[in-house]
C-alpha atoms as a PDB file:
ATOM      1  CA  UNK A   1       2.323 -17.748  18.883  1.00  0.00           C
ATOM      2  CA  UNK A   2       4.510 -14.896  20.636  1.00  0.00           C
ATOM      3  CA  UNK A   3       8.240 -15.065  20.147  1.00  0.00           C
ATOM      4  CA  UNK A   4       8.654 -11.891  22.658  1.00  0.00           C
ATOM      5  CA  UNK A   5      10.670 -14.493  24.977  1.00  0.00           C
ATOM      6  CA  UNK A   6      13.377 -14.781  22.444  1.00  0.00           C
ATOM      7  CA  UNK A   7      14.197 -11.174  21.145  1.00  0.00           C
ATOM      8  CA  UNK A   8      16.604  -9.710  23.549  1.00  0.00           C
ATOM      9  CA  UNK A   9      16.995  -5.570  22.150  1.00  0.00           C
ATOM     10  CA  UNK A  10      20.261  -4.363  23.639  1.00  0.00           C
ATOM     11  CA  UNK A  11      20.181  -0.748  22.145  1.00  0.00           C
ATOM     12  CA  UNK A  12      18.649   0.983  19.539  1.00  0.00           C
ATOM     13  CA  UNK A  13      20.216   4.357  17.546  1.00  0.00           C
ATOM     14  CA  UNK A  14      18.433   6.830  15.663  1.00  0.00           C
ATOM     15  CA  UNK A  15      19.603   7.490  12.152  1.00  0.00           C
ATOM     16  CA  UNK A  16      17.533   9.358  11.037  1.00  0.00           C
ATOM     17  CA  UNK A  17      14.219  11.139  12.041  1.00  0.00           C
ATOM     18  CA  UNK A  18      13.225  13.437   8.958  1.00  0.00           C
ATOM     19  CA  UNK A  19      10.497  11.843   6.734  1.00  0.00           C
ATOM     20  CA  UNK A  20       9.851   9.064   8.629  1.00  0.00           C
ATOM     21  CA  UNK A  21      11.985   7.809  11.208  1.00  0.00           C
ATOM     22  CA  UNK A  22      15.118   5.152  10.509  1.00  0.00           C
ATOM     23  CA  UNK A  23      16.571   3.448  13.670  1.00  0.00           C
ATOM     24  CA  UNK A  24      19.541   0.721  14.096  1.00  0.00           C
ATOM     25  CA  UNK A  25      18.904  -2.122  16.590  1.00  0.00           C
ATOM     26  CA  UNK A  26      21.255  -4.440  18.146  1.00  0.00           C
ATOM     27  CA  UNK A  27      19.386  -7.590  19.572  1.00  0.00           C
ATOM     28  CA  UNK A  28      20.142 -11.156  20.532  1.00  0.00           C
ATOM     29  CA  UNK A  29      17.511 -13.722  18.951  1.00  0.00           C
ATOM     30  CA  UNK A  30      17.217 -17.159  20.451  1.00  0.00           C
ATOM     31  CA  UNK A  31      17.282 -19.784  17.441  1.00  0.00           C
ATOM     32  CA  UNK A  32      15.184 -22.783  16.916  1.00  0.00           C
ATOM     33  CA  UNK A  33      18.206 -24.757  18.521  1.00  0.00           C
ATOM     34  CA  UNK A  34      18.202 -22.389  21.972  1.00  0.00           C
ATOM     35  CA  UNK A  35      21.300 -20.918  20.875  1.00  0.00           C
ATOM     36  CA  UNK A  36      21.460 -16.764  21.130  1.00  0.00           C
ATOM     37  CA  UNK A  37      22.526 -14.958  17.952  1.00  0.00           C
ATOM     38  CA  UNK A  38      23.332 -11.523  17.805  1.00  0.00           C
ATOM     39  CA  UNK A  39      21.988  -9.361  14.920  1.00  0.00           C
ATOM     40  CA  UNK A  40      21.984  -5.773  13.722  1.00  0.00           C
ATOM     41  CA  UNK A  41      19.179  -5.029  12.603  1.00  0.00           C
ATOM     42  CA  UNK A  42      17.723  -1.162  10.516  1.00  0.00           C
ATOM     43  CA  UNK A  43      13.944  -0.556  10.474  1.00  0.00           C
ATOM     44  CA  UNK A  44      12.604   2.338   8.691  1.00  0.00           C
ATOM     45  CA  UNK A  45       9.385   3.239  10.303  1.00  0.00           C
ATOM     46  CA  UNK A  46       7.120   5.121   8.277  1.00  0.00           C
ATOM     47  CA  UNK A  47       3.825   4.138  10.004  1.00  0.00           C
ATOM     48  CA  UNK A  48       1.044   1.598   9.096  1.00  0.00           C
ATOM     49  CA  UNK A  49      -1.617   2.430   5.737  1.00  0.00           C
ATOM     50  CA  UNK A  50      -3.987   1.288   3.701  1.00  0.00           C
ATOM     51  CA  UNK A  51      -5.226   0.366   0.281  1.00  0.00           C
ATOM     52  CA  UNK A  52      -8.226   0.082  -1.699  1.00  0.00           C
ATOM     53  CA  UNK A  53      -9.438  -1.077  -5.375  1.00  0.00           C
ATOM     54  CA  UNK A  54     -12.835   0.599  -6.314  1.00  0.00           C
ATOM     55  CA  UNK A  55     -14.565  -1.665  -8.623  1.00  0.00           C
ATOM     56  CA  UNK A  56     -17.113  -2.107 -11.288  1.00  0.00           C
ATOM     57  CA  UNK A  57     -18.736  -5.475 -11.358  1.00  0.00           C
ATOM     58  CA  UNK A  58     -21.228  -4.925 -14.112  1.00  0.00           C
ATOM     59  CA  UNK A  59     -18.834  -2.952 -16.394  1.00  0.00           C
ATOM     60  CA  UNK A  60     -15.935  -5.255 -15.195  1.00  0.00           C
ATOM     61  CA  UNK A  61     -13.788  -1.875 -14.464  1.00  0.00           C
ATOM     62  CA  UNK A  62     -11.380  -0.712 -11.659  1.00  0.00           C
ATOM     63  CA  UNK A  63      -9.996   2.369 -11.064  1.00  0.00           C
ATOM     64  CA  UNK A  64      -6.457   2.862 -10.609  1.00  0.00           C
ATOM     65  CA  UNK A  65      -4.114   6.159 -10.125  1.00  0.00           C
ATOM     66  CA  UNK A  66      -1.104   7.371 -11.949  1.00  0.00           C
ATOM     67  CA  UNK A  67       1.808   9.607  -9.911  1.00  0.00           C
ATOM     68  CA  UNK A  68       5.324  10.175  -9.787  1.00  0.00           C
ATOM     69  CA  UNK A  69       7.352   7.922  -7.385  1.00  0.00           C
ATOM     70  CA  UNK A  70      10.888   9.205  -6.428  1.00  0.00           C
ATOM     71  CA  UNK A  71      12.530   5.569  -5.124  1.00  0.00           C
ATOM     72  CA  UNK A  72      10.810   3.803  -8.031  1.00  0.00           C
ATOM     73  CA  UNK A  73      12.257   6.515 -10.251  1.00  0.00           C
ATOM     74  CA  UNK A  74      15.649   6.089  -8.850  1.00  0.00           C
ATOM     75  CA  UNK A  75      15.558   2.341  -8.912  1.00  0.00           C
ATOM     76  CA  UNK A  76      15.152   2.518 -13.155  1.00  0.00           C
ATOM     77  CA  UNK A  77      11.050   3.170 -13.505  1.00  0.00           C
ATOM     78  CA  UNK A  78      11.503   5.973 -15.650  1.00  0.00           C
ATOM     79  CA  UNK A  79       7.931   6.552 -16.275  1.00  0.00           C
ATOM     80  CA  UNK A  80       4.439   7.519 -13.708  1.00  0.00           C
ATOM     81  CA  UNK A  81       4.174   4.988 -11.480  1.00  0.00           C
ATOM     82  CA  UNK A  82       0.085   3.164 -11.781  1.00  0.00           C
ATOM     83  CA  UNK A  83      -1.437   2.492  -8.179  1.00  0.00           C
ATOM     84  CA  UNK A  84      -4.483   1.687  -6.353  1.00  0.00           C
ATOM     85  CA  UNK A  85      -5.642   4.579  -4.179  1.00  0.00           C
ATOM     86  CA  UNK A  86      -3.599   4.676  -1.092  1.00  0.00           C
ATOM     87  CA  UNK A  87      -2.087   5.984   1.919  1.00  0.00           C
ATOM     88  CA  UNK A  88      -0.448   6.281   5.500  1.00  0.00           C
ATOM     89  CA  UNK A  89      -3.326   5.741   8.587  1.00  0.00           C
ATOM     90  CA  UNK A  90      -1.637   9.351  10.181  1.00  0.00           C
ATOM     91  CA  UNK A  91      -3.002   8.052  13.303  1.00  0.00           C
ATOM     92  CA  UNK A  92      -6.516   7.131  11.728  1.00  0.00           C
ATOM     93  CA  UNK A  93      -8.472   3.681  12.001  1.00  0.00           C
ATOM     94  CA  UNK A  94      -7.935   2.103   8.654  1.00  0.00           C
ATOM     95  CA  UNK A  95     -11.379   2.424   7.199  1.00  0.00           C
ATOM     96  CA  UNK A  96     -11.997   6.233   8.129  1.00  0.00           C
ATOM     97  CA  UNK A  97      -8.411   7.517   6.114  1.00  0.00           C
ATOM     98  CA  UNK A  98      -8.932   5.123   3.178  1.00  0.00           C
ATOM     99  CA  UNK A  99     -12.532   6.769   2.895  1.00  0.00           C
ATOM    100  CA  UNK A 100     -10.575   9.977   2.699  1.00  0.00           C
ATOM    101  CA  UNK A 101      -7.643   8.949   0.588  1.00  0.00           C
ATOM    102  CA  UNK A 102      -9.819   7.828  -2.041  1.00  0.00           C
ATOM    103  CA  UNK A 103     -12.054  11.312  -2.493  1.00  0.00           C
ATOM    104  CA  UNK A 104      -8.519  12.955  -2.141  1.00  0.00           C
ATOM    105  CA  UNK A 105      -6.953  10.848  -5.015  1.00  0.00           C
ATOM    106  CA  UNK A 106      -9.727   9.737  -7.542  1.00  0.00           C
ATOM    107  CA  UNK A 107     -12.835  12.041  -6.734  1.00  0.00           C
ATOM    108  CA  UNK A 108     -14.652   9.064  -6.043  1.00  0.00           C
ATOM    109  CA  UNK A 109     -17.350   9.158  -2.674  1.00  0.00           C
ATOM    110  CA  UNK A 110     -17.305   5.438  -1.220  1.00  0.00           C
ATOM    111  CA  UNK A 111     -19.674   3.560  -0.185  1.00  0.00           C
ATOM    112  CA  UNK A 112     -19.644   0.135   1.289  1.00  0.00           C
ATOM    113  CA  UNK A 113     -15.975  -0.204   2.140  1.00  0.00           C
ATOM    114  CA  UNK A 114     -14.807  -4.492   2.683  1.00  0.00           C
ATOM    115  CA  UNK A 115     -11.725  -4.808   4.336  1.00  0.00           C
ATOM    116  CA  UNK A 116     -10.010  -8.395   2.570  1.00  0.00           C
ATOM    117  CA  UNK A 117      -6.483  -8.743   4.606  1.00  0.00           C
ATOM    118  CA  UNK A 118      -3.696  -6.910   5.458  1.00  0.00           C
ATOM    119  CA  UNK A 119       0.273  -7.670   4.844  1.00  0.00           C
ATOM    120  CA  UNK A 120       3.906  -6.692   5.539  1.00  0.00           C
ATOM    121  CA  UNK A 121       4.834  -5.299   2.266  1.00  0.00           C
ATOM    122  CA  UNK A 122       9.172  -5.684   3.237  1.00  0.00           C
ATOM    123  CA  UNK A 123       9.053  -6.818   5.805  1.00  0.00           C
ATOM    124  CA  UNK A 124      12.958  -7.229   6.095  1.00  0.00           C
ATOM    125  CA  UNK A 125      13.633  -3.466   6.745  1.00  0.00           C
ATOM    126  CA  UNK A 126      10.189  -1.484   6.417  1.00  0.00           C
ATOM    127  CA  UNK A 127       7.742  -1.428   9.558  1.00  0.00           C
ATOM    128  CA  UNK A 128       4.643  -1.103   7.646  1.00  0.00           C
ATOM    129  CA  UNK A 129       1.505  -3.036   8.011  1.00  0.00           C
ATOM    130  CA  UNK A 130      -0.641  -1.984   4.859  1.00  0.00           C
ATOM    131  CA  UNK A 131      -4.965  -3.110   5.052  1.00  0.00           C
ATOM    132  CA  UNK A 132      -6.212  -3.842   1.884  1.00  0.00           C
ATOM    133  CA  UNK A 133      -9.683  -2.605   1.388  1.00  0.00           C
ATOM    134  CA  UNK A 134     -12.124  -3.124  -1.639  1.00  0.00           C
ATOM    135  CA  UNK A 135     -15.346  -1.381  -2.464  1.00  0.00           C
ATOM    136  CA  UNK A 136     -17.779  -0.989  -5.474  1.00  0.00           C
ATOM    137  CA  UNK A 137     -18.415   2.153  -7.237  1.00  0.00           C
ATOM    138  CA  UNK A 138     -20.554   3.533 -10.024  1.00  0.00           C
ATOM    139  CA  UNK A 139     -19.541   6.113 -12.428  1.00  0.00           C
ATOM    140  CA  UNK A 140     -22.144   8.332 -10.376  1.00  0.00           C
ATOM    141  CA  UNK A 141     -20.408   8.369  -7.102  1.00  0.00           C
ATOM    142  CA  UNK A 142     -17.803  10.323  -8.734  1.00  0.00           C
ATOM    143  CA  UNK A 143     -17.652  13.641  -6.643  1.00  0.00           C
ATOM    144  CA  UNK A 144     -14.839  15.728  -7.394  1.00  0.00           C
ATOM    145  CA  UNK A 145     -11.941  15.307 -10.002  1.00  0.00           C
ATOM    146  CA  UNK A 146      -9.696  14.137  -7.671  1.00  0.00           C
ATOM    147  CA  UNK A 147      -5.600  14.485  -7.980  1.00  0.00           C
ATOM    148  CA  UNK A 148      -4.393  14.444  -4.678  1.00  0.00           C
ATOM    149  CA  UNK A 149      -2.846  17.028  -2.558  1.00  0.00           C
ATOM    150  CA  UNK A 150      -0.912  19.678  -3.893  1.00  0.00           C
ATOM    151  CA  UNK A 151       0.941  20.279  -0.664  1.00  0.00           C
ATOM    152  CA  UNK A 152       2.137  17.197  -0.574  1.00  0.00           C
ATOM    153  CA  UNK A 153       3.500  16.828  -4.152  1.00  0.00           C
ATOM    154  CA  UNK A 154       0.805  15.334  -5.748  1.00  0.00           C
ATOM    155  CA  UNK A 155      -0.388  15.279  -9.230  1.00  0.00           C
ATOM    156  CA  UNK A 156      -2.522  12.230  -9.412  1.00  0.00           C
ATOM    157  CA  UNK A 157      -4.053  11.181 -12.875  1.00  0.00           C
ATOM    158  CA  UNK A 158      -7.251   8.865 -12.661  1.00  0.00           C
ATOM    159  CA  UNK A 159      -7.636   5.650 -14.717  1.00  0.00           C
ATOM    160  CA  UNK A 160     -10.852   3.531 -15.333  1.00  0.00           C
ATOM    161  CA  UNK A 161      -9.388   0.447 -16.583  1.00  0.00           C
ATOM    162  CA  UNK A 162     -10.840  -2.478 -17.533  1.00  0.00           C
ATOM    163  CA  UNK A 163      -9.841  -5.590 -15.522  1.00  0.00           C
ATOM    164  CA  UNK A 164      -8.811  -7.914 -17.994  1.00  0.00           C
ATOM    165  CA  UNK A 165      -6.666  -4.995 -19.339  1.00  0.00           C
ATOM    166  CA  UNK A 166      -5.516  -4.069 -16.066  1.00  0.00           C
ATOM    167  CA  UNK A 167      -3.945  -7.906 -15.595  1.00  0.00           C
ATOM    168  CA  UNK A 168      -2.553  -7.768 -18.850  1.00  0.00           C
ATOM    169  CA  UNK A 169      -0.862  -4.478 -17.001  1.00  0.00           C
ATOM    170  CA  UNK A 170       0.780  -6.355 -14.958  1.00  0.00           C
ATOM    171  CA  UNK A 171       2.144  -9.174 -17.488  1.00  0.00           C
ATOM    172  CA  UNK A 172       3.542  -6.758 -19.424  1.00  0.00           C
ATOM    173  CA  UNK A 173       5.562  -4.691 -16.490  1.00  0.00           C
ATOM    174  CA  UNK A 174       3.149  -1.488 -17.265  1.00  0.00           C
ATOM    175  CA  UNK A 175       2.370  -2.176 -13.476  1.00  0.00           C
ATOM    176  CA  UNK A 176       4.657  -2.986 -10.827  1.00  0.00           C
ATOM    177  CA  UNK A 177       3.505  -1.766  -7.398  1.00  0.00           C
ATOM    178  CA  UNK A 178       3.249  -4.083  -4.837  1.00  0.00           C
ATOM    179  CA  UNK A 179       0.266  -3.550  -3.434  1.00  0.00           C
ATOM    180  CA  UNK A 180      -1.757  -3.242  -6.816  1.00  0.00           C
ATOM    181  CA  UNK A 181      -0.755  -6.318  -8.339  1.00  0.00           C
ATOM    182  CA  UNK A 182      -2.280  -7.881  -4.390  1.00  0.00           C
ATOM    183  CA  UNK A 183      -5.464  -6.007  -5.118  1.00  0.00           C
ATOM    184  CA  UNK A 184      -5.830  -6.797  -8.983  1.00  0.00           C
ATOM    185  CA  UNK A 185      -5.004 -10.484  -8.216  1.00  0.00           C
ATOM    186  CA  UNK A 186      -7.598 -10.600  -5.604  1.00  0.00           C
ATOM    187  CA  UNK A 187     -10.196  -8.705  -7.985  1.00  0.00           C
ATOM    188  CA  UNK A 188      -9.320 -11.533 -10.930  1.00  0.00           C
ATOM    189  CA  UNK A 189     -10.062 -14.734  -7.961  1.00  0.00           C
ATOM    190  CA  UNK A 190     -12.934 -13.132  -6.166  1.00  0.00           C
ATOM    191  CA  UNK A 191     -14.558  -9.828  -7.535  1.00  0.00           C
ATOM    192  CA  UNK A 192     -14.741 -10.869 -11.359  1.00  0.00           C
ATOM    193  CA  UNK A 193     -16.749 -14.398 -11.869  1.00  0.00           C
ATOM    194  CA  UNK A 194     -15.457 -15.947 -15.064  1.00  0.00           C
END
């Protein structure tokens, strides 16, 4: 259902436009009552990605990524931050630069990629859409080490985890991203038969 008819924007600012672009909006919103509110609003637009857990269903593994995370640094994570393979689309269809940030990250050559949803991860400030991808591998399609790219500050250790371990991860606060406790969650209901 389109709510277009009841966002009036009346002017947007730039704040910033140096990573990724920050913008204040001023806009009216008509309420469930009919009545017009007016809100200020800041989105920080950093473009759409994706995500993707590689796992092993016969050895019951996944592989995950360690790296350091500035904001999560900042906001009292003082340790490497433990992530599904991931990135921003740069203009790519979802599918074609999760292929490539996977081999970039982990090393690993994928095959048969499933796309499983996709989500607003904060919705409440960030723009992002984020597709959430899953795909088997076998310790064979390994291709390369992996580690990211230099260039762009990476330094990207590779995990094979088991998946009862890895939920226990998350229980226990050793993992707290977002988007890998989505993935992992999914993987315990749907990729991992009791």
């Amino acid at each position: 259902m389109s709510i277009a008819h009841r966002i009036r924007v009346e002017d947007v600012t730039v704040l910033s436009n140096d990573w990724y672009v920050l913008k204040k909006t001023i806009l009216s919103f008509q309420r469930s009552d009919g009545a017009w509110q007016r809100q200020s609003r800041e989105t920080y637009d950093r473009g759409n990605g994706a995500a993707i857990l590689l796992y092993d269903p016969q050895r019951r593994t996944v592989i995950l990524t360690r790296q350091f995370r500035y904001p999560a640094f900042v906001n009292g994570h003082d340790d490497l931050l433990i992530e599904v393979p991931a990135g921003l689309l740069d203009n790519a269809e979802p599918e074609a630069r999760i292929r490539a940030e996977a081999m970039e990250e982990t090393g690993f050559k994928l095959r048969d990629v499933r796309p499983v949803f996709d989500a607003f991860m904060s919705p409440g400030s960030v723009t992002e859409r984020l597709h959430f991808f899953v795909c088997e591998y076998e310790p064979g399609d390994r291709a390369t080490a992996g580690g990211g790219n230099e260039d762009e500050g990476e330094d990207i250790a590779v995990m094979e985890v088991d998946i009862d371990e890895a939920l226990g991860m998350i229980a226990s606060g050793t993992i707290r991203d977002g988007k890998t406790i989505m993935l992992l969650q999914y993987a315990a209901l749907h990729l991992f038969p009791r």
